[in-house]
PDB file of N, CA and C in Angstrom:
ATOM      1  N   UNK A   1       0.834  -1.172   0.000  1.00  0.00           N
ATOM      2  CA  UNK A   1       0.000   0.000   0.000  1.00  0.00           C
ATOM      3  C   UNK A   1       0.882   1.239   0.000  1.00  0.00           C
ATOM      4  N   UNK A   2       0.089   2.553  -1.026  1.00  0.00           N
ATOM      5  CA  UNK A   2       1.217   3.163  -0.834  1.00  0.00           C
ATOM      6  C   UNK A   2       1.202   4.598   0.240  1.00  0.00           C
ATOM      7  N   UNK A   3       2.001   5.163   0.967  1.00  0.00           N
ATOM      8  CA  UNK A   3       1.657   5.926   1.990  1.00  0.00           C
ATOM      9  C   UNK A   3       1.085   7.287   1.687  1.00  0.00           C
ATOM     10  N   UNK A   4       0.905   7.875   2.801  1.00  0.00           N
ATOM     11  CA  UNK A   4      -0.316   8.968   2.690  1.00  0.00           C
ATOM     12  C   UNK A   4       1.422   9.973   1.798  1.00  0.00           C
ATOM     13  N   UNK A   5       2.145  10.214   2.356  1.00  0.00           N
ATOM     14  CA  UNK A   5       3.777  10.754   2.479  1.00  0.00           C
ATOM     15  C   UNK A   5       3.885  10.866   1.144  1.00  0.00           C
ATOM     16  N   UNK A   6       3.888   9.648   0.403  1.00  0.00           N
ATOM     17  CA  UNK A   6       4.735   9.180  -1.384  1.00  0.00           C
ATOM     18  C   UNK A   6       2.830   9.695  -1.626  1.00  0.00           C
ATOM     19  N   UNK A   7       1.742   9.871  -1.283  1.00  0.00           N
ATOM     20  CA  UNK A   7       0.779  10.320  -2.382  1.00  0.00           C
ATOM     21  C   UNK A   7       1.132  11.785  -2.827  1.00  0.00           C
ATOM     22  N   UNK A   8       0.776  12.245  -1.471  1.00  0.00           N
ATOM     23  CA  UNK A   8       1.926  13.762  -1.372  1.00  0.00           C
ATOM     24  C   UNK A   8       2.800  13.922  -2.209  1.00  0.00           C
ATOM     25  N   UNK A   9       3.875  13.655  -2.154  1.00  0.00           N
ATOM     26  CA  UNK A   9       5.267  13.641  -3.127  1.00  0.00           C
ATOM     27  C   UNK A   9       4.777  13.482  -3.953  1.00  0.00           C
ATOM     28  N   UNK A  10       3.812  12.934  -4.963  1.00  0.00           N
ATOM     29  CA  UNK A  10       3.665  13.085  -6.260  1.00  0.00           C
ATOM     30  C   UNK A  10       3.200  13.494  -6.633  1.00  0.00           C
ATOM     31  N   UNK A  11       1.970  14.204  -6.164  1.00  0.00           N
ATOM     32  CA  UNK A  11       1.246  15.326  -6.477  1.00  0.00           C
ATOM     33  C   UNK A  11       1.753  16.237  -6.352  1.00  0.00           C
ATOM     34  N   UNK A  12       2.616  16.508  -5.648  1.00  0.00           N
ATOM     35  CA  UNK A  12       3.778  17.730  -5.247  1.00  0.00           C
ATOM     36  C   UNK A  12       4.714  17.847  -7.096  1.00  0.00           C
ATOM     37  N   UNK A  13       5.285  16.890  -7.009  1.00  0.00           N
ATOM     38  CA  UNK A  13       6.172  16.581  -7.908  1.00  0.00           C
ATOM     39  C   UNK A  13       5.052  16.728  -9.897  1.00  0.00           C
ATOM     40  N   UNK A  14       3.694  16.401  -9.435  1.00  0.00           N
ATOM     41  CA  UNK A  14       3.237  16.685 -10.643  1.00  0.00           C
ATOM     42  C   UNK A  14       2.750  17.811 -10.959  1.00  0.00           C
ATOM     43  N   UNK A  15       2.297  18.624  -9.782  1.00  0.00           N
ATOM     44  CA  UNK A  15       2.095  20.058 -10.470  1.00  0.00           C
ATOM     45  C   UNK A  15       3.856  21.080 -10.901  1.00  0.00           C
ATOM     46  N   UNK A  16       4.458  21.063 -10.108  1.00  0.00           N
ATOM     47  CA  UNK A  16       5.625  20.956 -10.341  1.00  0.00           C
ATOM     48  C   UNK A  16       5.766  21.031 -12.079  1.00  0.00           C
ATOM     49  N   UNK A  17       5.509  19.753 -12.559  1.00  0.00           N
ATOM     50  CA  UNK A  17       5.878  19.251 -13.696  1.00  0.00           C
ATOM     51  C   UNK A  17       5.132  20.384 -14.703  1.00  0.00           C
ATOM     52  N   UNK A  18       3.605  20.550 -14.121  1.00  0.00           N
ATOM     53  CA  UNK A  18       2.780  21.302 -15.075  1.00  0.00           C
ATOM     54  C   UNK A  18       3.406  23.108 -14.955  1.00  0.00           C
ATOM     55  N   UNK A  19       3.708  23.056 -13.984  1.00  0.00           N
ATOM     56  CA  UNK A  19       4.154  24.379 -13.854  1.00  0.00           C
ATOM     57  C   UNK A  19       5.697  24.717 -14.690  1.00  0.00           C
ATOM     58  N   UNK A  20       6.299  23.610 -15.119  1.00  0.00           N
ATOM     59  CA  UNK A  20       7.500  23.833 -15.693  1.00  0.00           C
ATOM     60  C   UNK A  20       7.365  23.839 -17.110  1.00  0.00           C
ATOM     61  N   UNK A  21       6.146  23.317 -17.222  1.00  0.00           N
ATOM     62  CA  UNK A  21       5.564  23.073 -18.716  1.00  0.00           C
ATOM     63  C   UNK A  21       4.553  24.190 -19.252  1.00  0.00           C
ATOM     64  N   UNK A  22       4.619  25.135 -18.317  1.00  0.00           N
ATOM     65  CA  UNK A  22       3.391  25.958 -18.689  1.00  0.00           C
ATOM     66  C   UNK A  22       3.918  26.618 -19.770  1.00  0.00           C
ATOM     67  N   UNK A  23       5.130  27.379 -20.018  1.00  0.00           N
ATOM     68  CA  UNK A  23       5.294  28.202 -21.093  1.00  0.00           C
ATOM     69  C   UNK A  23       4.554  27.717 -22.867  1.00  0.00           C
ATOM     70  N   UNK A  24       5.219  26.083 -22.636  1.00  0.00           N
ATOM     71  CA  UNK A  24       4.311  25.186 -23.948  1.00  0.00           C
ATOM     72  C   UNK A  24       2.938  25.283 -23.941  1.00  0.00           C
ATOM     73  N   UNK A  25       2.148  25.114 -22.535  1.00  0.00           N
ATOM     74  CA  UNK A  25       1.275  24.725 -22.435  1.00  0.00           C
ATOM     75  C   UNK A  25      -0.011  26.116 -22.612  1.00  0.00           C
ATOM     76  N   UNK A  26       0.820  27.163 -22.518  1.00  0.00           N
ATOM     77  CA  UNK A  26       0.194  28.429 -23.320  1.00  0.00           C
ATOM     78  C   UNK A  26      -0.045  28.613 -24.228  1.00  0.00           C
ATOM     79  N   UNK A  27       1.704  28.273 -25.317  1.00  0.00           N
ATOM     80  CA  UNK A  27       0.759  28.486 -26.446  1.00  0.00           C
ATOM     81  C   UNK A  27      -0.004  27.578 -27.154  1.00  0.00           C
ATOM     82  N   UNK A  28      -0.676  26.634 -27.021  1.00  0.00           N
ATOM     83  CA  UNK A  28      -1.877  25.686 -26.978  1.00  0.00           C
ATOM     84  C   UNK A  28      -3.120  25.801 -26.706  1.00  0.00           C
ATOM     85  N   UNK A  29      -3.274  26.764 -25.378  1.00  0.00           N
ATOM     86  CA  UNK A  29      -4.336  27.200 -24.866  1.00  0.00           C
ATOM     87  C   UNK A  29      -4.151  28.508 -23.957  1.00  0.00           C
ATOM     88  N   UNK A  30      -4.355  29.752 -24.339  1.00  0.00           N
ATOM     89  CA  UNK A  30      -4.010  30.707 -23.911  1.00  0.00           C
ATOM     90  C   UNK A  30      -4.267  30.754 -22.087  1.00  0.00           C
ATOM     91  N   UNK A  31      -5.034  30.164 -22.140  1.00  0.00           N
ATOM     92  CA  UNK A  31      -5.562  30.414 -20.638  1.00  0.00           C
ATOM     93  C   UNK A  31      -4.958  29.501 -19.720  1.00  0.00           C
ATOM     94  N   UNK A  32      -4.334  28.797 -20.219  1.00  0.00           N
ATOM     95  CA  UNK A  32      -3.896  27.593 -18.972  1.00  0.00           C
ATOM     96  C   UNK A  32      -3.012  27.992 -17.959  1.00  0.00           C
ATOM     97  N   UNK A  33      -2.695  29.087 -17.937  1.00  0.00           N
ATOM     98  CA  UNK A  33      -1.893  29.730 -16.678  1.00  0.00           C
ATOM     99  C   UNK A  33      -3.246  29.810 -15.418  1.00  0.00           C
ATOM    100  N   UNK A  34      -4.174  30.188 -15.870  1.00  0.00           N
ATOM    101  CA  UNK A  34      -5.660  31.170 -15.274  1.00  0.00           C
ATOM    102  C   UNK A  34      -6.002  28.894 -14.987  1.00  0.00           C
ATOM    103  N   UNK A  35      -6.276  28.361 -15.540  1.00  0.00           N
ATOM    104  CA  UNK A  35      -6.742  26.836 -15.347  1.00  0.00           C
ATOM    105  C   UNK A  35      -6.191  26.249 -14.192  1.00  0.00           C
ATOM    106  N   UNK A  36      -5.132  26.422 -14.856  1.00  0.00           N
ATOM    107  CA  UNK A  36      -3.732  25.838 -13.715  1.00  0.00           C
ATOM    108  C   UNK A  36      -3.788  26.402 -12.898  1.00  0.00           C
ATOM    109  N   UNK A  37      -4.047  27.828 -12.514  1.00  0.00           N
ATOM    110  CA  UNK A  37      -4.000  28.595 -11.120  1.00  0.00           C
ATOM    111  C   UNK A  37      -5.053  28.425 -10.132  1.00  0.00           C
ATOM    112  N   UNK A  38      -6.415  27.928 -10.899  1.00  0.00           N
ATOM    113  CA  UNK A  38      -7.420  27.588 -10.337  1.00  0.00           C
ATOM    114  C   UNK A  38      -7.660  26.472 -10.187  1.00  0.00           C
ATOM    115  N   UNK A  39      -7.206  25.215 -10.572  1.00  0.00           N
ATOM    116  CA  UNK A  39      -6.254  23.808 -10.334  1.00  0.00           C
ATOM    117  C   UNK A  39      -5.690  23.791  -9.325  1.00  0.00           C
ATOM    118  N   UNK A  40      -4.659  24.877  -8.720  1.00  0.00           N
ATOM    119  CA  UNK A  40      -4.048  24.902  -7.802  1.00  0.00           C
ATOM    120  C   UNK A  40      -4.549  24.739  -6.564  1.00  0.00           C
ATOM    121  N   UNK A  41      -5.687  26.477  -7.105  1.00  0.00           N
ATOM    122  CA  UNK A  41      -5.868  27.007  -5.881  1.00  0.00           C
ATOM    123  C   UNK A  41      -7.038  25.781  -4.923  1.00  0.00           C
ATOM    124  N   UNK A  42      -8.260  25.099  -6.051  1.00  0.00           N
ATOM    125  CA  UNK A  42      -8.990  23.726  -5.500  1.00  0.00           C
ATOM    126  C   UNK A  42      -8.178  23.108  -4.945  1.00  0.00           C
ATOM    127  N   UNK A  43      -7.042  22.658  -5.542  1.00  0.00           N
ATOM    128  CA  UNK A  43      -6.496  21.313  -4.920  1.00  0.00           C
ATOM    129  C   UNK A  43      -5.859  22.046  -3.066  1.00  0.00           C
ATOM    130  N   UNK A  44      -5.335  22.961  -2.976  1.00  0.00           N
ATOM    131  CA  UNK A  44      -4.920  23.700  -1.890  1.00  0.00           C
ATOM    132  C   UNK A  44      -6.439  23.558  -1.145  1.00  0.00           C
ATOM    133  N   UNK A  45      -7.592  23.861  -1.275  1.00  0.00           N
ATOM    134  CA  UNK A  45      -8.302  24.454  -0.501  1.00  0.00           C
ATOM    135  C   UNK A  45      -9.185  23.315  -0.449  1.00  0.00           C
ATOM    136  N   UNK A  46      -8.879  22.040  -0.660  1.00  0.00           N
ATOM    137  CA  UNK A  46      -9.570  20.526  -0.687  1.00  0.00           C
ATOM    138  C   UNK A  46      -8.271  20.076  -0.182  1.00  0.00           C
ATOM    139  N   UNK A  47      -7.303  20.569   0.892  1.00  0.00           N
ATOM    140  CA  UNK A  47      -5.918  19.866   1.430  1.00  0.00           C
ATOM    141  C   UNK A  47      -5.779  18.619   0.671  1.00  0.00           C
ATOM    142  N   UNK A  48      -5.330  18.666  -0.154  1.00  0.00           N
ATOM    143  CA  UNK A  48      -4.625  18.001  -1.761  1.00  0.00           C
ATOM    144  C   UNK A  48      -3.126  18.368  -1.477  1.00  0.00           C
ATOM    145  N   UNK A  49      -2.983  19.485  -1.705  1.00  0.00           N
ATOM    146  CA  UNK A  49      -1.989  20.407  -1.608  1.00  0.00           C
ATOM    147  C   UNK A  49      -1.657  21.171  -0.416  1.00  0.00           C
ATOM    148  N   UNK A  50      -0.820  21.124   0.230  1.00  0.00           N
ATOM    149  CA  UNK A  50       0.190  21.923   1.171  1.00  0.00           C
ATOM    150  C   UNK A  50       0.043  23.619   0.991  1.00  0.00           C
ATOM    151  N   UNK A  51      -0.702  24.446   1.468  1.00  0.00           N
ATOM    152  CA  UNK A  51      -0.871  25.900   1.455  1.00  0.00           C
ATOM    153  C   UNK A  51       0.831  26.451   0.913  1.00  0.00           C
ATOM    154  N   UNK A  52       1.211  26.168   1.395  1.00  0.00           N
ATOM    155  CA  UNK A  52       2.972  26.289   1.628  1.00  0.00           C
ATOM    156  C   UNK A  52       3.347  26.094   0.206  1.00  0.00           C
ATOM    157  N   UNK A  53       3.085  24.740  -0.461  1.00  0.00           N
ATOM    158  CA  UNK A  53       2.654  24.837  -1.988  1.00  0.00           C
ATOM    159  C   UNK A  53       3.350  26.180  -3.014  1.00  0.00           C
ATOM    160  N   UNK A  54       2.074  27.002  -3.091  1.00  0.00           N
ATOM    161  CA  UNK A  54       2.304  28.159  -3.824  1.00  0.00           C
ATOM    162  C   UNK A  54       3.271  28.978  -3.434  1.00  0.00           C
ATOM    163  N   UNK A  55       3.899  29.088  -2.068  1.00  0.00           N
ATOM    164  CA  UNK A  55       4.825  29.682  -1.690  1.00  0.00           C
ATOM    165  C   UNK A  55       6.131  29.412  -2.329  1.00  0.00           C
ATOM    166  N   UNK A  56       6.322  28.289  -1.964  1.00  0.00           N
ATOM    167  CA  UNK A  56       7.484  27.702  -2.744  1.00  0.00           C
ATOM    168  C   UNK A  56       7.844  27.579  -3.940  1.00  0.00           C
ATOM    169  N   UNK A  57       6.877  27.288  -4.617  1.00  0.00           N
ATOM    170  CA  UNK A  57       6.797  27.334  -6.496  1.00  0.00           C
ATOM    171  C   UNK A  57       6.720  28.987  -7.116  1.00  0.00           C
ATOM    172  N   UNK A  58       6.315  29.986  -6.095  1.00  0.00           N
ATOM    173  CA  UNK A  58       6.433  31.279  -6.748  1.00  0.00           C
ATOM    174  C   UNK A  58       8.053  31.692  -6.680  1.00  0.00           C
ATOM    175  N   UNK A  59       8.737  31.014  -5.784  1.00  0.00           N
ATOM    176  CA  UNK A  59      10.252  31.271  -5.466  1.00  0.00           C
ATOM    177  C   UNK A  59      10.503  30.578  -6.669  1.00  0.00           C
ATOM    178  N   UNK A  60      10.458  29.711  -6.836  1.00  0.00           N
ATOM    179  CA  UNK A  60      11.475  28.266  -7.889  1.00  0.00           C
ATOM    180  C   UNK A  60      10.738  29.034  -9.447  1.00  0.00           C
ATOM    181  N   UNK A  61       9.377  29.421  -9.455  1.00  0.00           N
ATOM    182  CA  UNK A  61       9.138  29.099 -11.158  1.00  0.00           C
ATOM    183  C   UNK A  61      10.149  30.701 -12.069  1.00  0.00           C
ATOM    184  N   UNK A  62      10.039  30.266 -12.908  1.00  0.00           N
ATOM    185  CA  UNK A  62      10.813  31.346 -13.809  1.00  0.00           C
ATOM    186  C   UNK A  62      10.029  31.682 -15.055  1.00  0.00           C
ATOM    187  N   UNK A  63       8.824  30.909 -15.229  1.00  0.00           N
ATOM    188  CA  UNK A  63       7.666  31.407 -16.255  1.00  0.00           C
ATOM    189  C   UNK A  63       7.025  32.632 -15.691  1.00  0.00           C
ATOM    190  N   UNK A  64       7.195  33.862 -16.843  1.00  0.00           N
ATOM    191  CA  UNK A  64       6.035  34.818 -16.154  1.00  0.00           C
ATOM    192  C   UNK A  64       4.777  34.893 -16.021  1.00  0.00           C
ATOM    193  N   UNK A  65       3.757  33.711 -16.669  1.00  0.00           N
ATOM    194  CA  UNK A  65       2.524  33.269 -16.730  1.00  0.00           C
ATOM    195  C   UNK A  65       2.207  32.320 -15.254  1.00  0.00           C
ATOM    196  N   UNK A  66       3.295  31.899 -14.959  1.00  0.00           N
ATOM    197  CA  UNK A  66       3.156  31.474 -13.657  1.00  0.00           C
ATOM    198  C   UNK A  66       2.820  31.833 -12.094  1.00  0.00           C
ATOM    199  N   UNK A  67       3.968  33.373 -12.776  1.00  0.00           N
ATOM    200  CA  UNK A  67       3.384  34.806 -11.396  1.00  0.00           C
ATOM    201  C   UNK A  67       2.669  34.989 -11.287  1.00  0.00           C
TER     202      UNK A  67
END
């Protein structure tokens, strides 16, 4: 079975992924910064996600669609 810890970590690790991908993932669909942010903000406010979350990824990302 796998732990509550490693579900975490990968959901951690997959928005992560989408957030590193957003620059592509714009020009595809203009809005997916605004999707993704509201993706976020559900999964945060359904404790999915770690509040702390967005804190950390506004330090690390380097897309300006991400700010």
């Amino acid at each position: 079975m796998i732990s509550f810890e490693v579900l975490v970590l990968c959901l951690l690790t997959a928005f992560e992924v989408l957030l590193k991908n957003l620059p592509d993932l714009v020009l595809d669909t203009p809005d997916a910064a605004t999707v993704l942010g509201n993706f976020i903000a559900r999964a945060v406010a359904d404790d999915c996600l770690p509040p702390k979350f967005v804190q950390i990824c506004k330090d690390k990302v380097t897309c300006d669609h991400a700010r």
